[in-house]
N, C-alpha and C. Protein backbone atom coordinates (compact mmCIF):
# COMPACT_ATOMS: atom_id res chain seq x y z
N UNK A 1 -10.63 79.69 104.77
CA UNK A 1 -10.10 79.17 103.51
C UNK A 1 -9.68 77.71 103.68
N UNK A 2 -10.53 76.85 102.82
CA UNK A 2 -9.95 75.48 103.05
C UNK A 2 -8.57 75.31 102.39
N UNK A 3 -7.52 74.25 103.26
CA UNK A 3 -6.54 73.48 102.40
C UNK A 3 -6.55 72.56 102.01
N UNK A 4 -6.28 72.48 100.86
CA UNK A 4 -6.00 70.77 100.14
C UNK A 4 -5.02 70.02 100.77
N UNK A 5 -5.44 68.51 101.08
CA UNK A 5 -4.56 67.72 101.54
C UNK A 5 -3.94 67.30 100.59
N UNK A 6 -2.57 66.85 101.01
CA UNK A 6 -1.60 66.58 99.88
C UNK A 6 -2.40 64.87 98.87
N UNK A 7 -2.84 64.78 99.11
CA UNK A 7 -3.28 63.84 98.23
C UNK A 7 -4.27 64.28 97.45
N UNK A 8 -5.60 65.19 97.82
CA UNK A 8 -6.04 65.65 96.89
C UNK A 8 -5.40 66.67 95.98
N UNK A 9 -4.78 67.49 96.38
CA UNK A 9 -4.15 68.46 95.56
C UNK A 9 -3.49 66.91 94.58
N UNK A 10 -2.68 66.17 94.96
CA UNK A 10 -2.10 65.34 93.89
C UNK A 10 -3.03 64.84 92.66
N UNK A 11 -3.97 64.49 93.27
CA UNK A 11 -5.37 64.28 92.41
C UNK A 11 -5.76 65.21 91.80
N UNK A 12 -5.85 66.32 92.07
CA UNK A 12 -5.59 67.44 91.09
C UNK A 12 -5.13 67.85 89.94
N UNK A 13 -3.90 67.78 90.51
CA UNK A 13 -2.51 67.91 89.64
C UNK A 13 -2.51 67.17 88.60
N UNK A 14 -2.74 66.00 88.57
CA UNK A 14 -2.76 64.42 87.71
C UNK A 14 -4.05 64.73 87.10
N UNK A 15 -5.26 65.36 87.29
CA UNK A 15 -6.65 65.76 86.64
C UNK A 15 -5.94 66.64 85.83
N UNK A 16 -5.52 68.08 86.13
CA UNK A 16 -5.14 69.05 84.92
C UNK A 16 -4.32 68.16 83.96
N UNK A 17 -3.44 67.40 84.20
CA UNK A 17 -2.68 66.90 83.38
C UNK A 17 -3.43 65.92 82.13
N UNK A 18 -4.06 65.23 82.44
CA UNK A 18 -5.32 64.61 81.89
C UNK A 18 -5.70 65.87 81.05
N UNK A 19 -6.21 66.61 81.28
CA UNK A 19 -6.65 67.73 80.57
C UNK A 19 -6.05 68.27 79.64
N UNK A 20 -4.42 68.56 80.26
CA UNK A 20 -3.79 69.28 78.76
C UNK A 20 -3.24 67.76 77.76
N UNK A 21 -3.29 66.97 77.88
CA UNK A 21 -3.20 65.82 77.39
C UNK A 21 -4.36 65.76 75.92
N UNK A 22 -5.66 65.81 76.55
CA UNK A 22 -7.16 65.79 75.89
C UNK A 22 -6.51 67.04 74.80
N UNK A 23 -6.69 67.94 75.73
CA UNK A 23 -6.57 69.17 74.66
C UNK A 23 -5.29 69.53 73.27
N UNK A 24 -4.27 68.85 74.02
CA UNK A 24 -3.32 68.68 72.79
C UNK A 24 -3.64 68.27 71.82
N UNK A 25 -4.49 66.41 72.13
CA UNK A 25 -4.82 65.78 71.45
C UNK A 25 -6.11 66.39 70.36
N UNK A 26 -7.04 67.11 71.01
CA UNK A 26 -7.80 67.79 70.20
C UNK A 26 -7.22 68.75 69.06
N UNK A 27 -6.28 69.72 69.55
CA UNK A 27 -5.44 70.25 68.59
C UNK A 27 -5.09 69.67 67.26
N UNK A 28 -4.02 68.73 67.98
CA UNK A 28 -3.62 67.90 66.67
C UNK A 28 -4.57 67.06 66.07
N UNK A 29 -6.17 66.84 66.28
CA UNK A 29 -6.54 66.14 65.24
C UNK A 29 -7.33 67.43 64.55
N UNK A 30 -7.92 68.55 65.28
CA UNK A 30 -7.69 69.24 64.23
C UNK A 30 -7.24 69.62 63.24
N UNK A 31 -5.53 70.14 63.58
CA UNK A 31 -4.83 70.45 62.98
C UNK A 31 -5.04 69.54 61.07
N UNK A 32 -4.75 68.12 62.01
CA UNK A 32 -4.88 67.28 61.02
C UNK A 32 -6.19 66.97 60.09
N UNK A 33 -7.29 67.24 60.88
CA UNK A 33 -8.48 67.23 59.84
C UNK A 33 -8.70 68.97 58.92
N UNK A 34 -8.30 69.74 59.62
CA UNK A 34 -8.42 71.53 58.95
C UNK A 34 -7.41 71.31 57.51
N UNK A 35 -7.03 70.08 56.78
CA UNK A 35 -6.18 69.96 55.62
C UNK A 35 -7.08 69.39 55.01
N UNK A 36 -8.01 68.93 55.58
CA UNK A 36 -9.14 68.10 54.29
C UNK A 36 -10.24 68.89 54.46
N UNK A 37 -10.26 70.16 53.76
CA UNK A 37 -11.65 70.78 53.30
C UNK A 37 -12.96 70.40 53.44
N UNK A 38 -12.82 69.32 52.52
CA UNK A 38 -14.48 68.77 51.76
C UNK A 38 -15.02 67.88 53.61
N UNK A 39 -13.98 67.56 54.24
CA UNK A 39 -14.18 66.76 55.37
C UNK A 39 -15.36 67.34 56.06
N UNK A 40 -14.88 68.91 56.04
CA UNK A 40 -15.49 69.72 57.34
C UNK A 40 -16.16 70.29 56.92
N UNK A 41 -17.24 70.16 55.68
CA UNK A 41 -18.82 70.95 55.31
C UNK A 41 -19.46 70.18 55.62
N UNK A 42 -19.57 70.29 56.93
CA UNK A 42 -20.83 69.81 57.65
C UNK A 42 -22.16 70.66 57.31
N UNK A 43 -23.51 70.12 57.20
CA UNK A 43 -24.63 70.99 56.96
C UNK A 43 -24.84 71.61 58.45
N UNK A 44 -24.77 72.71 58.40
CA UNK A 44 -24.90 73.37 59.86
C UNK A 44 -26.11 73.38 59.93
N UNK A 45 -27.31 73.97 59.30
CA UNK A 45 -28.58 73.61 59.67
C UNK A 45 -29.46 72.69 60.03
N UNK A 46 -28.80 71.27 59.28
CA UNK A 46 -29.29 69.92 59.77
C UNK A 46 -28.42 69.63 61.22
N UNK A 47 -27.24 70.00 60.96
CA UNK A 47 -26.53 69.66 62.53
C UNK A 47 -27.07 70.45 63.64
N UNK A 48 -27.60 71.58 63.65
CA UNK A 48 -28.27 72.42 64.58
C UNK A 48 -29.35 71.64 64.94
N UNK A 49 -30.15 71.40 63.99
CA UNK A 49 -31.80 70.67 64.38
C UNK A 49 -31.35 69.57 65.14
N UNK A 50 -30.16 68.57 64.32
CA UNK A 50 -30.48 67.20 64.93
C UNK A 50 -29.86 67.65 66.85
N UNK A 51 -28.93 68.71 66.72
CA UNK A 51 -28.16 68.73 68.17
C UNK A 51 -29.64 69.29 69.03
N UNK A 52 -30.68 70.12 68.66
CA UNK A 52 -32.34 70.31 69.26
C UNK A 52 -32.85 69.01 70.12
N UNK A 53 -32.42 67.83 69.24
CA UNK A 53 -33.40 66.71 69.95
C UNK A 53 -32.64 65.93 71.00
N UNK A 54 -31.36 66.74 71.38
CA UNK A 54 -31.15 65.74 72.73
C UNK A 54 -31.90 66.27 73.68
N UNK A 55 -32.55 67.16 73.06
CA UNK A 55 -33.54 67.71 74.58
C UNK A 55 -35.26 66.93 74.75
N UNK A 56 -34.81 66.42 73.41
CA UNK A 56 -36.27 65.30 73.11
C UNK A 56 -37.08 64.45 74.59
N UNK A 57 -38.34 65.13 74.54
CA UNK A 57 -38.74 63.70 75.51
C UNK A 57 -38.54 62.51 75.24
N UNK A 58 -38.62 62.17 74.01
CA UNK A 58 -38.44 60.45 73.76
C UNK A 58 -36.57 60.04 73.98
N UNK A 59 -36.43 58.92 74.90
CA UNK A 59 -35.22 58.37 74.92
C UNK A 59 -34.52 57.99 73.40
N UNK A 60 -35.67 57.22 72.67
CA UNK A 60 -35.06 56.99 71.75
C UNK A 60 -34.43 58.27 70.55
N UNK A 61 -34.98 59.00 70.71
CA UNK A 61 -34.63 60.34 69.60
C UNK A 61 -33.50 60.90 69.87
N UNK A 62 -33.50 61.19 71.42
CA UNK A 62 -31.89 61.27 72.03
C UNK A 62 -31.05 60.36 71.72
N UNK A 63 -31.52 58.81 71.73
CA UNK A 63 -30.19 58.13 71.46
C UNK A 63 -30.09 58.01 69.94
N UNK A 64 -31.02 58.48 68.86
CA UNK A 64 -30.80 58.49 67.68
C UNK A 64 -29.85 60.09 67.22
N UNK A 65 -30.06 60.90 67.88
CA UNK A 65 -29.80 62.20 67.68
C UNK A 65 -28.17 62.02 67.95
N UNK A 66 -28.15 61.68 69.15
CA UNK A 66 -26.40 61.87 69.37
C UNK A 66 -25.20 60.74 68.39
N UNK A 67 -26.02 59.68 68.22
CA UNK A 67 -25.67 58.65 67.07
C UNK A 67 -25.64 59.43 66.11
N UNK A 68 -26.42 60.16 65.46
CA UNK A 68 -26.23 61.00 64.02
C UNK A 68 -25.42 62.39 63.67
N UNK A 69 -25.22 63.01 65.07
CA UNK A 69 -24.29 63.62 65.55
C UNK A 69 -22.96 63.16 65.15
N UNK A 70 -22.84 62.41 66.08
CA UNK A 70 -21.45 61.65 65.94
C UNK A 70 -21.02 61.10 64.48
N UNK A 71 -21.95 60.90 63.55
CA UNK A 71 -21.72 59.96 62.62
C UNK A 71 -21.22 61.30 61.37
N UNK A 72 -21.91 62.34 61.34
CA UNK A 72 -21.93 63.72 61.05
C UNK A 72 -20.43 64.29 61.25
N UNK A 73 -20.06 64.14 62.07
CA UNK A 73 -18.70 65.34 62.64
C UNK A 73 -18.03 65.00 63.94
N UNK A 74 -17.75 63.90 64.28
CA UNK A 74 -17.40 63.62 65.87
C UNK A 74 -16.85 64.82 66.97
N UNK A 75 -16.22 65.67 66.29
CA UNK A 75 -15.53 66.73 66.83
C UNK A 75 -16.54 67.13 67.12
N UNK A 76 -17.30 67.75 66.42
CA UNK A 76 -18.38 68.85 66.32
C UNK A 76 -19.48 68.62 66.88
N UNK A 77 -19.62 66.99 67.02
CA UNK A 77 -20.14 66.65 68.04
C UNK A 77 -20.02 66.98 69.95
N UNK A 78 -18.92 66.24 70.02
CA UNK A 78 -18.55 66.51 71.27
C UNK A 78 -18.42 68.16 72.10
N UNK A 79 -18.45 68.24 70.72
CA UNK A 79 -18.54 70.31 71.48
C UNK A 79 -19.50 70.74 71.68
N UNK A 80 -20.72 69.99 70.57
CA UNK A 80 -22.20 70.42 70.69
C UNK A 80 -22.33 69.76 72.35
N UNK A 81 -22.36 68.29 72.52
CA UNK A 81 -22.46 67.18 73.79
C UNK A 81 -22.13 68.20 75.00
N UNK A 82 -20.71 68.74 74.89
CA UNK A 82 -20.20 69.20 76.02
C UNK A 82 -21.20 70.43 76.55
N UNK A 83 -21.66 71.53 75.31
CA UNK A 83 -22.21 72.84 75.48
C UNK A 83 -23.58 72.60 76.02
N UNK A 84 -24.28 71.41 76.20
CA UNK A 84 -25.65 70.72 76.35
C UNK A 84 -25.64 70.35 77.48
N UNK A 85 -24.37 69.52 78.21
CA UNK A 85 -23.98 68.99 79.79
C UNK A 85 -24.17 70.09 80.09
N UNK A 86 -23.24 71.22 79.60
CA UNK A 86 -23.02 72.49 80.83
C UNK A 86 -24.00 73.19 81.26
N UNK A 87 -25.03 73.28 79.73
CA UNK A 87 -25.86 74.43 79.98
C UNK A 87 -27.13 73.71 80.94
N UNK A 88 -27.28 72.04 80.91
CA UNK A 88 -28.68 71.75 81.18
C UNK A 88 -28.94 71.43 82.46
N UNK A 89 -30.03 71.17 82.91
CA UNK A 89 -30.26 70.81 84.55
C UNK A 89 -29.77 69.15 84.61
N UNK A 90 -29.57 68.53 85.58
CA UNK A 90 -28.84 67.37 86.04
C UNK A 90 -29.88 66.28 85.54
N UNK A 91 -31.24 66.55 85.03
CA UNK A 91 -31.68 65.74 84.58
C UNK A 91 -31.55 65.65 82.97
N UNK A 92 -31.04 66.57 82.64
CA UNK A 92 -31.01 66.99 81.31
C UNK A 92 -29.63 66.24 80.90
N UNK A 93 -28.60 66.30 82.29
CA UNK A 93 -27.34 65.80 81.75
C UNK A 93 -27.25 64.00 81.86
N UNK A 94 -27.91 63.62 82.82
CA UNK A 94 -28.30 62.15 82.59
C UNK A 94 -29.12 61.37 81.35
N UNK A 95 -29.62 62.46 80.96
CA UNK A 95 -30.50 61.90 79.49
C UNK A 95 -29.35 62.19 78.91
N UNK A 96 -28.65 62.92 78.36
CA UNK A 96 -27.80 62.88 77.02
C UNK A 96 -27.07 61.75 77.96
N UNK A 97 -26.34 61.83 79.17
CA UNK A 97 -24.95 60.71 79.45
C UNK A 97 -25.74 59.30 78.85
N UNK A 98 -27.11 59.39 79.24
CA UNK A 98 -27.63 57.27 79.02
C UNK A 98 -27.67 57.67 77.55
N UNK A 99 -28.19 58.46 76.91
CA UNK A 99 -28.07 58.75 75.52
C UNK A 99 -27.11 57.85 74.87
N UNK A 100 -25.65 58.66 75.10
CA UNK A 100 -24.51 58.13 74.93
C UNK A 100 -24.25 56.55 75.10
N UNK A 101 -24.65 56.02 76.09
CA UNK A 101 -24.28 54.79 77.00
C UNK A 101 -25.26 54.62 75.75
N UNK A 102 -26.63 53.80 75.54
CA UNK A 102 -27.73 53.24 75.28
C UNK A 102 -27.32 53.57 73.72
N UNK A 103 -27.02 54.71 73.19
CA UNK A 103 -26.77 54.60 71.30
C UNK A 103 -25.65 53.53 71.06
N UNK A 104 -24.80 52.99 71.99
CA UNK A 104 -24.12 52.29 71.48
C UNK A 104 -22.10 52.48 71.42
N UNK A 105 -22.61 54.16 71.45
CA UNK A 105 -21.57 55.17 71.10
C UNK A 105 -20.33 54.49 72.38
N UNK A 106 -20.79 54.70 73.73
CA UNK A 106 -19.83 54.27 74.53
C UNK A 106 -19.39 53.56 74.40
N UNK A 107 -20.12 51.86 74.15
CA UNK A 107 -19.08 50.50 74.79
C UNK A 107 -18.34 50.44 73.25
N UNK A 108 -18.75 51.08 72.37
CA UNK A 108 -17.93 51.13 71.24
C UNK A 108 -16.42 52.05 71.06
N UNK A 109 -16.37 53.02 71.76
CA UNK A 109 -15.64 53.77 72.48
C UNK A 109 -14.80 52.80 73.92
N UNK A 110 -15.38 51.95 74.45
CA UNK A 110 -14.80 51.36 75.17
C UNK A 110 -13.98 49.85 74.70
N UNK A 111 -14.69 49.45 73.56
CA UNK A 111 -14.27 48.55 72.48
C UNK A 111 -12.51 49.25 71.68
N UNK A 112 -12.67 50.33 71.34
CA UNK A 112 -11.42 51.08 71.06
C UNK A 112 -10.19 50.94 71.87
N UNK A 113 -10.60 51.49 73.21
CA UNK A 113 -10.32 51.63 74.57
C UNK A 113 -9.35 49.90 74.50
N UNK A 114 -10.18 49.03 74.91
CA UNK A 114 -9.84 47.81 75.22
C UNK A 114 -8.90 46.92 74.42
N UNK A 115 -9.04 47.28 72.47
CA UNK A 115 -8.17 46.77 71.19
C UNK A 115 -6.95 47.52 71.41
N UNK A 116 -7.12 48.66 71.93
CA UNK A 116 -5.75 50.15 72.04
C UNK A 116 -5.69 50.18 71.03
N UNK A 117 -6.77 50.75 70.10
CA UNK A 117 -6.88 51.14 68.92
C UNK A 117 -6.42 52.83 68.81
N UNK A 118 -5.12 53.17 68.66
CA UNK A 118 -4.79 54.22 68.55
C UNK A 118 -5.48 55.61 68.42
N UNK A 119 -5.86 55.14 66.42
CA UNK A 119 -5.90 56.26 66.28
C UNK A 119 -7.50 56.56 66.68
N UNK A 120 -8.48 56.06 67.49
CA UNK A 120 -9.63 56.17 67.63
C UNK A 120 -9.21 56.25 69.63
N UNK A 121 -8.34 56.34 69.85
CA UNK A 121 -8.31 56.77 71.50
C UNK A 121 -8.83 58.21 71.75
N UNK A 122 -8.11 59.23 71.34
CA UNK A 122 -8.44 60.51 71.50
C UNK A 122 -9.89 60.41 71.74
N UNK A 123 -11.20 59.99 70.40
CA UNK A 123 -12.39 60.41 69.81
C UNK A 123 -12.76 59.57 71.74
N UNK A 124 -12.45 58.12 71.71
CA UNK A 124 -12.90 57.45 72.94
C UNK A 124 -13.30 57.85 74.43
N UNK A 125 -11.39 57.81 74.39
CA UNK A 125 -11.29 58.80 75.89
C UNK A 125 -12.88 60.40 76.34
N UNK A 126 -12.44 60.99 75.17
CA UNK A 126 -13.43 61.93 75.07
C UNK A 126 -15.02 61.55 75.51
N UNK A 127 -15.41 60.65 74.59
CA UNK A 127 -16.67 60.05 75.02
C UNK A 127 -16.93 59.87 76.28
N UNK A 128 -16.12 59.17 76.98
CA UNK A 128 -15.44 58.60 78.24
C UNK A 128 -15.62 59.82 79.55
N UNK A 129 -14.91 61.06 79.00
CA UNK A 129 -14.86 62.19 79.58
C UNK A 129 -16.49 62.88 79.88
N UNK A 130 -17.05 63.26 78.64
CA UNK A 130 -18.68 63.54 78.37
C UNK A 130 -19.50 62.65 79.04
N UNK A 131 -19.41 61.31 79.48
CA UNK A 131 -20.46 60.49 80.28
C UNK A 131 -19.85 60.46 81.40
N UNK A 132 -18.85 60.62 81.97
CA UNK A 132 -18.40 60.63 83.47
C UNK A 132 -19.07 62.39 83.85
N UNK A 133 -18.78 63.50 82.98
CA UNK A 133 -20.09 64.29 83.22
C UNK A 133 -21.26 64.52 83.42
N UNK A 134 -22.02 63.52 82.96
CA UNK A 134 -22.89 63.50 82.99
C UNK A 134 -23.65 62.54 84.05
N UNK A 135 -22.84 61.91 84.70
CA UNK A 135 -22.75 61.23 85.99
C UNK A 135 -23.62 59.89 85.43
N UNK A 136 -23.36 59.06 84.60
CA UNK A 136 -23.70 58.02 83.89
C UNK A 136 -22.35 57.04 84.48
N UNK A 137 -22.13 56.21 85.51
CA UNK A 137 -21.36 55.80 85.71
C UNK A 137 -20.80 54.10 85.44
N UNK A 138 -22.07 53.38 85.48
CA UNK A 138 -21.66 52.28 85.52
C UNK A 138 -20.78 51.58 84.17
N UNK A 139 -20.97 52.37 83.30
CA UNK A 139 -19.93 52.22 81.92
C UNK A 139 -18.30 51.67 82.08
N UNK A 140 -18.45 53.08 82.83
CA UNK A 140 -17.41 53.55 83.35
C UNK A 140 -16.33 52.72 84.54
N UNK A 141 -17.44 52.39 85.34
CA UNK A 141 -16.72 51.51 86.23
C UNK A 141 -16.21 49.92 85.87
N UNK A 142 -16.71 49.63 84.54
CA UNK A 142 -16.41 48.39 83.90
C UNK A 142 -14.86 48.33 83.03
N UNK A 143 -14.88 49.80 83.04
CA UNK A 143 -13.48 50.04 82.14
C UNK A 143 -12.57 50.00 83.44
N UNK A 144 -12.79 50.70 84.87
CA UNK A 144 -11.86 50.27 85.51
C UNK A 144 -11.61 49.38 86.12
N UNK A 145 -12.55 48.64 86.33
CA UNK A 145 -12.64 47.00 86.77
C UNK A 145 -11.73 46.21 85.57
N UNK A 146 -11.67 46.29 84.59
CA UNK A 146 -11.54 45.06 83.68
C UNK A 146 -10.28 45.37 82.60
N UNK A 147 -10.28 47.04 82.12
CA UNK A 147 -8.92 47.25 81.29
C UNK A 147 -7.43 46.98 81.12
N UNK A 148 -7.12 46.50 80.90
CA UNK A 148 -5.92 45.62 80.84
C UNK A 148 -4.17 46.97 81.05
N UNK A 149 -5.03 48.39 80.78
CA UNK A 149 -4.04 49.15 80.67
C UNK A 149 -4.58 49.88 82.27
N UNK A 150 -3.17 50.24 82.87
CA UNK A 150 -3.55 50.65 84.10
C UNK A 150 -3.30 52.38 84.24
N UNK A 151 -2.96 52.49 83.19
CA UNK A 151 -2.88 53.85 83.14
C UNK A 151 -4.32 54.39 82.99
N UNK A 152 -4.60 53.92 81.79
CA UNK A 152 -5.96 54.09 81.85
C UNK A 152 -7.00 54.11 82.65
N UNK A 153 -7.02 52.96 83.63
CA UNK A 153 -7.98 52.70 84.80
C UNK A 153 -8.06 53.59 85.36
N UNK A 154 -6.55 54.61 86.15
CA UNK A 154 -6.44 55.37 86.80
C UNK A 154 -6.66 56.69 86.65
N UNK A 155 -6.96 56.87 85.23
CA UNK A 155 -7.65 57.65 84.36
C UNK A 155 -8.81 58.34 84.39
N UNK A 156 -9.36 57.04 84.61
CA UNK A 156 -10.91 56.77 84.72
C UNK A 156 -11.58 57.49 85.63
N UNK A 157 -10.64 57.01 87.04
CA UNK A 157 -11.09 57.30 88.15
C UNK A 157 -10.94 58.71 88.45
N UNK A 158 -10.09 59.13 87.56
CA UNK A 158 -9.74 60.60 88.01
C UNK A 158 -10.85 61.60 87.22
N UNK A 159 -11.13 60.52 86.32
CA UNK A 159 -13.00 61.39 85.40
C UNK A 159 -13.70 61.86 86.59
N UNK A 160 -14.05 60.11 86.75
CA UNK A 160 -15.26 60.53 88.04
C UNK A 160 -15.27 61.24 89.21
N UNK A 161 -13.89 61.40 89.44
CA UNK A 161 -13.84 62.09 90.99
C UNK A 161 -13.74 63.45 90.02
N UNK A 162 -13.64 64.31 89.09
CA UNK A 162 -13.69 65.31 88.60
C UNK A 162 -15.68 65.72 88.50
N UNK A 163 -16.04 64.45 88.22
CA UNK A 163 -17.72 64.64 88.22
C UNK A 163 -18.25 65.49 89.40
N UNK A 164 -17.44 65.10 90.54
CA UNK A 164 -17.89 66.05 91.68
C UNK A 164 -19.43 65.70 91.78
N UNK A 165 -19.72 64.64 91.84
CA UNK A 165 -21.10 64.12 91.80
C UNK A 165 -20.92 63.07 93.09
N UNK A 166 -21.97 63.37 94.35
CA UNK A 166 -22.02 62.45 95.10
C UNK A 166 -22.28 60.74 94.85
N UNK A 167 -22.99 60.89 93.35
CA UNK A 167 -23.90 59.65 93.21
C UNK A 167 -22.43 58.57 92.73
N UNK A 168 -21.40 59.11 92.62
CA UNK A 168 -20.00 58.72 92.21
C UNK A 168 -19.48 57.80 93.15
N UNK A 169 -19.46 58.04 94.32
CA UNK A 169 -19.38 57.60 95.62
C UNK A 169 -19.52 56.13 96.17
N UNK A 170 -20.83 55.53 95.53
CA UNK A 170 -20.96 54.43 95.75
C UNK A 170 -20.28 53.34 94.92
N UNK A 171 -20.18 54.23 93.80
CA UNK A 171 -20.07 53.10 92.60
C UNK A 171 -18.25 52.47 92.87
N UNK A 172 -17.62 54.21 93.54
CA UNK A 172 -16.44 54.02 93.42
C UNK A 172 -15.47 53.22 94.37
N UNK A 173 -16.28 53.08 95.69
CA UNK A 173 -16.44 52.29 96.84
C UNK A 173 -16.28 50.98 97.26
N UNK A 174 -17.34 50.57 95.68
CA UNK A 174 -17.32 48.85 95.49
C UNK A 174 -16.13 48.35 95.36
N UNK A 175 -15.28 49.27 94.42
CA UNK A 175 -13.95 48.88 94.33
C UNK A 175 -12.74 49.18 94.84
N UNK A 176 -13.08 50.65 95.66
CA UNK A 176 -11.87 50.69 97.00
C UNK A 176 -12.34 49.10 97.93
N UNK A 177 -13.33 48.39 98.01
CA UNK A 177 -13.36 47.17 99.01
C UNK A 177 -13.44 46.21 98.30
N UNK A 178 -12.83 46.31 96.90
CA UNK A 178 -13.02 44.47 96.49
C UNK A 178 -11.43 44.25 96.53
N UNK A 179 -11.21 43.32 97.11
CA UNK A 179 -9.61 42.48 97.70
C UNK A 179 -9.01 41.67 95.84
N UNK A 180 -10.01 41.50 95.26
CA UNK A 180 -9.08 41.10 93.85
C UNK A 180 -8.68 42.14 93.36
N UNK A 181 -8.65 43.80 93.17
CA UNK A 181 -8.60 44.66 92.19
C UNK A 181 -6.88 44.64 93.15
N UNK A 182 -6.21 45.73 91.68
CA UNK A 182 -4.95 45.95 92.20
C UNK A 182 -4.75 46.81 93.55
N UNK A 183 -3.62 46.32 94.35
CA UNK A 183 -3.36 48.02 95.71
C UNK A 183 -3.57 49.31 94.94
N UNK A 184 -2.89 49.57 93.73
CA UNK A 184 -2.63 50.96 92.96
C UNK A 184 -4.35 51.62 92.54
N UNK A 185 -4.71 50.62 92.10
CA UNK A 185 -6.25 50.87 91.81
C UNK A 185 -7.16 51.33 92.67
N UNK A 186 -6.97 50.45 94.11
CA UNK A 186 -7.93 51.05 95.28
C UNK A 186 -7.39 51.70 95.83
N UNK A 187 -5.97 51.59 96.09
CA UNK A 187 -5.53 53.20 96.04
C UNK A 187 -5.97 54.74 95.64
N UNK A 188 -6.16 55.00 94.92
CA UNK A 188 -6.54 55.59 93.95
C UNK A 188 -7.94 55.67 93.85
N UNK A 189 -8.36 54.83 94.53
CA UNK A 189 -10.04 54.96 94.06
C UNK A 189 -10.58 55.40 95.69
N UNK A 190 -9.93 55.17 96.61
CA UNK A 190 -9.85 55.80 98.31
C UNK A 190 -9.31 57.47 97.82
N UNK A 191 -8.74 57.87 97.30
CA UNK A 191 -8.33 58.92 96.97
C UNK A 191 -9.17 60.04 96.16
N UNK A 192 -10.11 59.28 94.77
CA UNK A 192 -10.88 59.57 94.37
C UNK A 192 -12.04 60.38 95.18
N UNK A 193 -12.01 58.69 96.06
CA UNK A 193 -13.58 59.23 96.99
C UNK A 193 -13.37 60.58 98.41
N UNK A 194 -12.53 60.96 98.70
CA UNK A 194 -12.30 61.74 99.39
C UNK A 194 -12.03 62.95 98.44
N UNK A 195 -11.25 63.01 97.65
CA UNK A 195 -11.51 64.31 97.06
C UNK A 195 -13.50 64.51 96.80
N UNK A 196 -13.97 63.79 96.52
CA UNK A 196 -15.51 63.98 96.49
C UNK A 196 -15.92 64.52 97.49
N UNK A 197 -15.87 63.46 98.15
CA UNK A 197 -16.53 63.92 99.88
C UNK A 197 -16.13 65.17 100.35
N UNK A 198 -15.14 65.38 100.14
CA UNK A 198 -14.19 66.99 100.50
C UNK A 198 -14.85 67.69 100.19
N UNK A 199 -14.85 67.68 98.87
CA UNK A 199 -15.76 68.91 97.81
C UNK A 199 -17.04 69.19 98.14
N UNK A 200 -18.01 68.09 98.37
CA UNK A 200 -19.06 67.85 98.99
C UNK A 200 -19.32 68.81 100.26
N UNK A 201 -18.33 68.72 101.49
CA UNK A 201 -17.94 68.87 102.22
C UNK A 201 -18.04 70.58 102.49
């Protein structure tokens, strides 16, 4: 039986927390959208078809599909997004993650991110969450290189080391060894990469 070293277990700990955070937040915008009726008649039959073509050979249909998704029901989106990561093979989950990245959807989500546009954090973060799944990283690593909020950064990093994806590794590396980023940051991002490797392991 392996043990967690006290730093990954901490990394842990700080991941679930992240989590019930997300999920509150999902709650309450439920909560708050389940009062506007007319909001939530979504056409389920057109939303079914269009959620069909992230499996599209063409890149572009994927990145039109999850764009129309999103534009449709964001919630209802991200649940369709999430049920598509889980169920598909790793190539399946890199086409929807560049999907995401390439419609636009992300750095617009990272545009939110960067204004601290409130009430569009929740929908963001989320996005944020769905392409660090999908092991689409370099997005990602620009938000922790450059975000002005450090909570956030550290955030970030705790996505990707949740990806449990080796290909995570390198990207996250660059910046445990660049001497301008903060101590707390490469901190944290040395921490990241060993919970990986562990898991790996």
């Amino acid at each position: 039986m392996r043990t967690e070293t006290p730093a990954v277990a901490s990394v842990d700990s700080q991941w679930q927390q992240d989590i019930i955070v997300l999920r509150r937040a999902a709650e309450e915008l439920s909560r708050r959208r389940s009062s506007h009726p007319l909001r939530r008649r979504t056409d389920e039959g057109s939303f079914r078809d269009i959620s069909a073509l992230l499996e599209d050979e063409s890149a572009a249909t994927r990145q039109w599909a999850v764009r129309k998704l999103y534009e449709l029901d964001a919630d209802l989106a991200a649940t369709r997004v999430n049920s598509a990561l889980k169920d598909g093979s790793p190539q399946q989950r890199r086409n929807i993650g560049t999907a995401l990245a390439d419609s636009g959807l992300l750095f617009e989500a990272i545009d939110d991110l960067m204004a601290e546009n409130h009430e569009r954090c929740y929908g963001a973060f989320s996005l944020l969450f769905l392409v660090a799944k999908a092991g689409v990283v370099q997005p990602l690593i620009s938000v922790i290189e450059n975000h002005p909020n450090m909570e956030l950064r550290l955030a970030v990093i705790r996505l990707l080391a949740s990806s449990k994806e080796m290909q995570v590794v390198s990207a996250l590396e660059s910046i445990a060894n660049n001497p301008t980023l903060p101590p707390e940051l490469r901190s944290a991002t040395l921490k990241a990469i060993s919970q990986i490797t562990g898991q790996a392991a």
